[in-house]
N, C-alpha and C. Protein backbone atom coordinates (compact mmCIF):
# COMPACT_ATOMS: atom_id res chain seq x y z
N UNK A 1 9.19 11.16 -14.62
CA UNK A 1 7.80 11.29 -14.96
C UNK A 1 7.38 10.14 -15.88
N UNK A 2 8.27 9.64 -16.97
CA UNK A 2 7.77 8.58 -17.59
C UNK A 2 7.84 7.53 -16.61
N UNK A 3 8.67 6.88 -15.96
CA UNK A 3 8.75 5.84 -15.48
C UNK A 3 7.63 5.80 -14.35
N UNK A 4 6.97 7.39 -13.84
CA UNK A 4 5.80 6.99 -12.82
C UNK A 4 4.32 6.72 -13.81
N UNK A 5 4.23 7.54 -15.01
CA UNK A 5 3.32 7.26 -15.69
C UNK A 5 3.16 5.92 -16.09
N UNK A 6 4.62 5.47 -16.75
CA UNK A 6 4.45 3.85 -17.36
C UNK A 6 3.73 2.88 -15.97
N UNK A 7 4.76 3.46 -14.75
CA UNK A 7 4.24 2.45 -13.92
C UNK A 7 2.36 2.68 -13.41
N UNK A 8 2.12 3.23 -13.55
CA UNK A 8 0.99 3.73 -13.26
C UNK A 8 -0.22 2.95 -14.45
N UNK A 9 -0.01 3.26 -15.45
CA UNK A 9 -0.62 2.52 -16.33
C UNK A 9 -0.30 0.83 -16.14
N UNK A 10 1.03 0.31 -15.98
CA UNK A 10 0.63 -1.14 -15.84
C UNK A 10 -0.20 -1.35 -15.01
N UNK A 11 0.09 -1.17 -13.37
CA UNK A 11 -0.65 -1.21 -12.44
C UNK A 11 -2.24 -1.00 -12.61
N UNK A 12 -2.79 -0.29 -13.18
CA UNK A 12 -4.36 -0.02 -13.44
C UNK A 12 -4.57 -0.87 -14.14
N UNK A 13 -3.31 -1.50 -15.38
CA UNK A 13 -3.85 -2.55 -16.60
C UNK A 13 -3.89 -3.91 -15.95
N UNK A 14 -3.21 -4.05 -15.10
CA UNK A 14 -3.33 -5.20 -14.14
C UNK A 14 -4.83 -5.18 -13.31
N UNK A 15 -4.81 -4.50 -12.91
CA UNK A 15 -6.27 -4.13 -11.70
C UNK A 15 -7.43 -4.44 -13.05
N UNK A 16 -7.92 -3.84 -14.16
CA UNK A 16 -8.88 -3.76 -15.07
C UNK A 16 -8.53 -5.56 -15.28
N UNK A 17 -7.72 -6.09 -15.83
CA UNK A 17 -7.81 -7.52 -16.11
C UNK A 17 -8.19 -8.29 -15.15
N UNK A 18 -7.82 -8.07 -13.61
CA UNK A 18 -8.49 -9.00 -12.41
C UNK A 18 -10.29 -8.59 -12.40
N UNK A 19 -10.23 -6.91 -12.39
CA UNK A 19 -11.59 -6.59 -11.91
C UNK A 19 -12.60 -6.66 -12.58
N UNK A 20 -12.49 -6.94 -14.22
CA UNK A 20 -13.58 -5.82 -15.33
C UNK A 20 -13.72 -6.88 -16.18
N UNK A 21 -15.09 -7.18 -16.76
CA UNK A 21 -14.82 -8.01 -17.81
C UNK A 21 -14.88 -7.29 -19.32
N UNK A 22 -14.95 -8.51 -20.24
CA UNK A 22 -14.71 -7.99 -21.49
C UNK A 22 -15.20 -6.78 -22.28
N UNK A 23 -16.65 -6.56 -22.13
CA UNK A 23 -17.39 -5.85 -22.43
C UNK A 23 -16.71 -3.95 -21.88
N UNK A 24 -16.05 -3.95 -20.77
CA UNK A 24 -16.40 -2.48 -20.33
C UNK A 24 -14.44 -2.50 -20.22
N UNK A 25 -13.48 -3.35 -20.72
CA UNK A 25 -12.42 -3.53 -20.14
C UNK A 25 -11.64 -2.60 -20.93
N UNK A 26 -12.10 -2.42 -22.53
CA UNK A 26 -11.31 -1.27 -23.35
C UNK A 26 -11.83 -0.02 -22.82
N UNK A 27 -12.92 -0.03 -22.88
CA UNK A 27 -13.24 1.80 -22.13
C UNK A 27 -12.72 1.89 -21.26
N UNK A 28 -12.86 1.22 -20.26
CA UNK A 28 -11.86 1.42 -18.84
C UNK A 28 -10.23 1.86 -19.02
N UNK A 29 -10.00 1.28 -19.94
CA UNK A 29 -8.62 1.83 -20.37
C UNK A 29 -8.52 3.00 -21.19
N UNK A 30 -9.28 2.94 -21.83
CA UNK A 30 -9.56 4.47 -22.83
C UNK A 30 -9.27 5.79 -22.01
N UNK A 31 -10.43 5.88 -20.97
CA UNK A 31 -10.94 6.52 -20.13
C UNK A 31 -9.47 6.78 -18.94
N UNK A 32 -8.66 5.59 -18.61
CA UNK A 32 -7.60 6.33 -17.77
C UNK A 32 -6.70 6.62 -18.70
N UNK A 33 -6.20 6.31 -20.10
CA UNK A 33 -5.27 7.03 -20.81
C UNK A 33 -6.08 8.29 -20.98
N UNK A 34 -7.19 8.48 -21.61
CA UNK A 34 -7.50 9.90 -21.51
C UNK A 34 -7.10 10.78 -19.86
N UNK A 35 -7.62 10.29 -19.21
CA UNK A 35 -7.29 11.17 -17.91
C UNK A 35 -5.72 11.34 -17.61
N UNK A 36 -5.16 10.54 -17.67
CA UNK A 36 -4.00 10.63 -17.51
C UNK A 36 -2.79 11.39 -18.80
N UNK A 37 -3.30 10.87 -19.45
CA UNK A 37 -1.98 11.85 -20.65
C UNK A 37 -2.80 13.12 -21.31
N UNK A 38 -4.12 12.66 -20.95
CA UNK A 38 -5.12 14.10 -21.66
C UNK A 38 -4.51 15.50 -20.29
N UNK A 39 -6.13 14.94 -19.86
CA UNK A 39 -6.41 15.52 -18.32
C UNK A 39 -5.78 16.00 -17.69
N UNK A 40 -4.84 14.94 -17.01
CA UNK A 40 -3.22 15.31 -16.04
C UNK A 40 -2.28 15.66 -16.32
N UNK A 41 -1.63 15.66 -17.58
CA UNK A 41 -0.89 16.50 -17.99
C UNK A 41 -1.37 17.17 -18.41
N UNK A 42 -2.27 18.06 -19.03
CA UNK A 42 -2.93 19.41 -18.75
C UNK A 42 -3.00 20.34 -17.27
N UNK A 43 -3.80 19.41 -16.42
CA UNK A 43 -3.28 20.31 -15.73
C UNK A 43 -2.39 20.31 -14.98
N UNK A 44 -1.48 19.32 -14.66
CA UNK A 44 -0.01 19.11 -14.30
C UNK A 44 1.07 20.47 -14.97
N UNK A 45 0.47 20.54 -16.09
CA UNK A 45 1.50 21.36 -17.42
C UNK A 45 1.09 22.88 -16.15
N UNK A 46 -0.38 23.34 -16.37
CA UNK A 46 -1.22 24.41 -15.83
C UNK A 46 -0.23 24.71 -14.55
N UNK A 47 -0.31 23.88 -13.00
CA UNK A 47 0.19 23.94 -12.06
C UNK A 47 1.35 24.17 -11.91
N UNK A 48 2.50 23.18 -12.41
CA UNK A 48 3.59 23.43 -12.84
C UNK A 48 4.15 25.14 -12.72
N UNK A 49 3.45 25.34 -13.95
CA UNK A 49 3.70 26.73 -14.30
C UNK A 49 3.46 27.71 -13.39
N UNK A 50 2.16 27.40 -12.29
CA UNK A 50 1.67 28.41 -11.25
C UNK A 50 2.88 28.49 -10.20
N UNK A 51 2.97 27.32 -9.88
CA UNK A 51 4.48 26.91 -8.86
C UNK A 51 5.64 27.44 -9.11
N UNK A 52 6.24 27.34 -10.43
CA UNK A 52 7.40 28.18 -10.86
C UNK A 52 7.59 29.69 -10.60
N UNK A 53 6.26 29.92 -11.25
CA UNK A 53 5.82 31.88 -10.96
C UNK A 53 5.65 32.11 -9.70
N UNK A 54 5.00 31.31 -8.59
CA UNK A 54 4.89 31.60 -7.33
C UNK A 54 6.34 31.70 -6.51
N UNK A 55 7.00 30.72 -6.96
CA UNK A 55 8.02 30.84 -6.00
C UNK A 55 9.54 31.23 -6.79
N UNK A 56 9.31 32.20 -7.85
CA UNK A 56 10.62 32.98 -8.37
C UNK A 56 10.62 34.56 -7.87
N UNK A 57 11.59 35.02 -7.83
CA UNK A 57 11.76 36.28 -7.78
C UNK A 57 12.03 37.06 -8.74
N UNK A 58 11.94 37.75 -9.78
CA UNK A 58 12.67 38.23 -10.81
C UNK A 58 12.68 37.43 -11.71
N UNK A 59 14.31 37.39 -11.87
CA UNK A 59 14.91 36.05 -13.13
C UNK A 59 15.07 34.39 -12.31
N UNK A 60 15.06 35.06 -10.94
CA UNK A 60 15.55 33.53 -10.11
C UNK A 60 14.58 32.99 -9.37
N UNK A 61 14.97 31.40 -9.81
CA UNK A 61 13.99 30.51 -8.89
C UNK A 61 14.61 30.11 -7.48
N UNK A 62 13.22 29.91 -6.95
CA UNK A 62 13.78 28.86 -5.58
C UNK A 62 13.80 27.32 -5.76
N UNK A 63 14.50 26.88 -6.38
CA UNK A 63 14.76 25.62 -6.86
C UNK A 63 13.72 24.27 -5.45
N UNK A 64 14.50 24.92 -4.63
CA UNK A 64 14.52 23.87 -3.27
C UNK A 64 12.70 23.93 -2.52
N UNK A 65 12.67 25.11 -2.97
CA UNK A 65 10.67 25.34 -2.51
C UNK A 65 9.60 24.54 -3.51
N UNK A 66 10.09 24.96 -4.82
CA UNK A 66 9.57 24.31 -6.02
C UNK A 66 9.63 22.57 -6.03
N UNK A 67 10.98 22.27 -5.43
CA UNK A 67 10.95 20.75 -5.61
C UNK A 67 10.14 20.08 -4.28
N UNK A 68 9.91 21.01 -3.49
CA UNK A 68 9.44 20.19 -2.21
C UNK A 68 7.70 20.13 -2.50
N UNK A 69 7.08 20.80 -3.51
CA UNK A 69 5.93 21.32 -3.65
C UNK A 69 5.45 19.03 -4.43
N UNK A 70 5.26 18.75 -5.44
CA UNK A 70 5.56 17.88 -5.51
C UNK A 70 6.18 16.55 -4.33
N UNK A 71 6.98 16.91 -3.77
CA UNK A 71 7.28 15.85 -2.62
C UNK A 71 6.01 16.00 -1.56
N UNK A 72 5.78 16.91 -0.83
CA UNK A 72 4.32 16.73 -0.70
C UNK A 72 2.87 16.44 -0.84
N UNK A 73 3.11 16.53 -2.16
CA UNK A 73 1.61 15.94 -2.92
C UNK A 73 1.83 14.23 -2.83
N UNK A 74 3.03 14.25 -3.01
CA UNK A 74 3.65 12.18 -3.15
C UNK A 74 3.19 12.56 -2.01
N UNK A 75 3.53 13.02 -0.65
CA UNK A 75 3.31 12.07 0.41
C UNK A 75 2.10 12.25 0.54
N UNK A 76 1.25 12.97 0.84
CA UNK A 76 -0.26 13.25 0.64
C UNK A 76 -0.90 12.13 0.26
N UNK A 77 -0.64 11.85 -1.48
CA UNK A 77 -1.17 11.17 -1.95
C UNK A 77 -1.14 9.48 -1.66
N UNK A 78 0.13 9.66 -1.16
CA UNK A 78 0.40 8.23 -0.12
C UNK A 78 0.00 7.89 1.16
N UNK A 79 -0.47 9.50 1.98
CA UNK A 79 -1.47 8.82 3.19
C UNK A 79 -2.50 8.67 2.71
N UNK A 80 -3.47 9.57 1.34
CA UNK A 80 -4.46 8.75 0.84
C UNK A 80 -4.79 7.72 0.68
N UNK A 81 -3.79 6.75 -0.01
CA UNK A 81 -3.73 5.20 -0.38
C UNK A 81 -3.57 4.58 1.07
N UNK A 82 -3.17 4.99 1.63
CA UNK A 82 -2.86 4.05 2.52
C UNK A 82 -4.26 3.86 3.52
N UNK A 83 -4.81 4.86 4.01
CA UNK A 83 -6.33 5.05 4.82
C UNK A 83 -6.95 4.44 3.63
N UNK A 84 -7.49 4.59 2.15
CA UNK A 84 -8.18 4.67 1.90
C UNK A 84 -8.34 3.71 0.75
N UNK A 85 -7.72 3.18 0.14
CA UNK A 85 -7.66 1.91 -0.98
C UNK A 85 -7.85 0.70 0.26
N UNK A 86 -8.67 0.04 0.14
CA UNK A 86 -8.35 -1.49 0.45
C UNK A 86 -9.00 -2.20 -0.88
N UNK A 87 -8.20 -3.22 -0.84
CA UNK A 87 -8.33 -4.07 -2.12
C UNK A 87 -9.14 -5.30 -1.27
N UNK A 88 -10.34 -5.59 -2.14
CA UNK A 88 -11.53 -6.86 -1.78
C UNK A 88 -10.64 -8.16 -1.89
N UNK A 89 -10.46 -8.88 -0.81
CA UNK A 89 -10.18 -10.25 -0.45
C UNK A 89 -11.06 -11.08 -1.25
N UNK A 90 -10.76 -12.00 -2.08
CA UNK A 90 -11.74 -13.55 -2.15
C UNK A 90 -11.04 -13.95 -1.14
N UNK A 91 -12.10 -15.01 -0.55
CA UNK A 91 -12.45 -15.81 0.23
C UNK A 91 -12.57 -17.29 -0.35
N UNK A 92 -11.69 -18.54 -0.24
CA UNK A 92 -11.98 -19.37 -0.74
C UNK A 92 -12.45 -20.48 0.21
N UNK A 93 -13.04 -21.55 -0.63
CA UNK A 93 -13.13 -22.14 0.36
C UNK A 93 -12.49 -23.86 0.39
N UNK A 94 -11.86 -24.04 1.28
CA UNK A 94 -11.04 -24.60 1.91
C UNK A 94 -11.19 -26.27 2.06
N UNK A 95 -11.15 -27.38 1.15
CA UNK A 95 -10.82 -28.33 1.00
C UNK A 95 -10.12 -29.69 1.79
């Protein structure tokens, strides 16, 4: 989880320095650390917890249902990106 968060934050801190200028470039960052360590782990923490209770019986979990719950959202969230991010080309011109 840290190492997807850290990576997650460079990646956006990269994107805000190509895309944003000076003026709006700290809020922009404000605004995804809030969402992200506020927001998402809130309700990450929330869900979490629904998932555990949903898929225990008693004292025992289903380890293997619980971990696949998560592996689906990754892939999900990866046919998202993939249909749906395109990143704007410059166009230069040619000398």
């Amino acid at each position: 989880m840290v190492y997807a968060t850290t990576s997650s934050l460079l990646q956006v801190t990269c994107i805000l320095k190509r895309k944003s200028n000076d003026r709006i470039k700290s809020a922009a960052q404000g605004l995804f650390t809030f969402v992200t360590y506020g927001l998402g782990m809130f309700i990450g923490t929330w869900f979490s917890g629904f998932v555990t209770t949903y898929y225990s019986t008693g004292q025992e979990y289903q380890w293997k249902s619980i971990w696949f719950v998560p592996a689906y959202i990754a892939v999900a969230v990866l046919i998202l990106f993939i249909f749906f991010f395109k990143e704007k080309k410059e166009i230069g011109v040619v000398k």
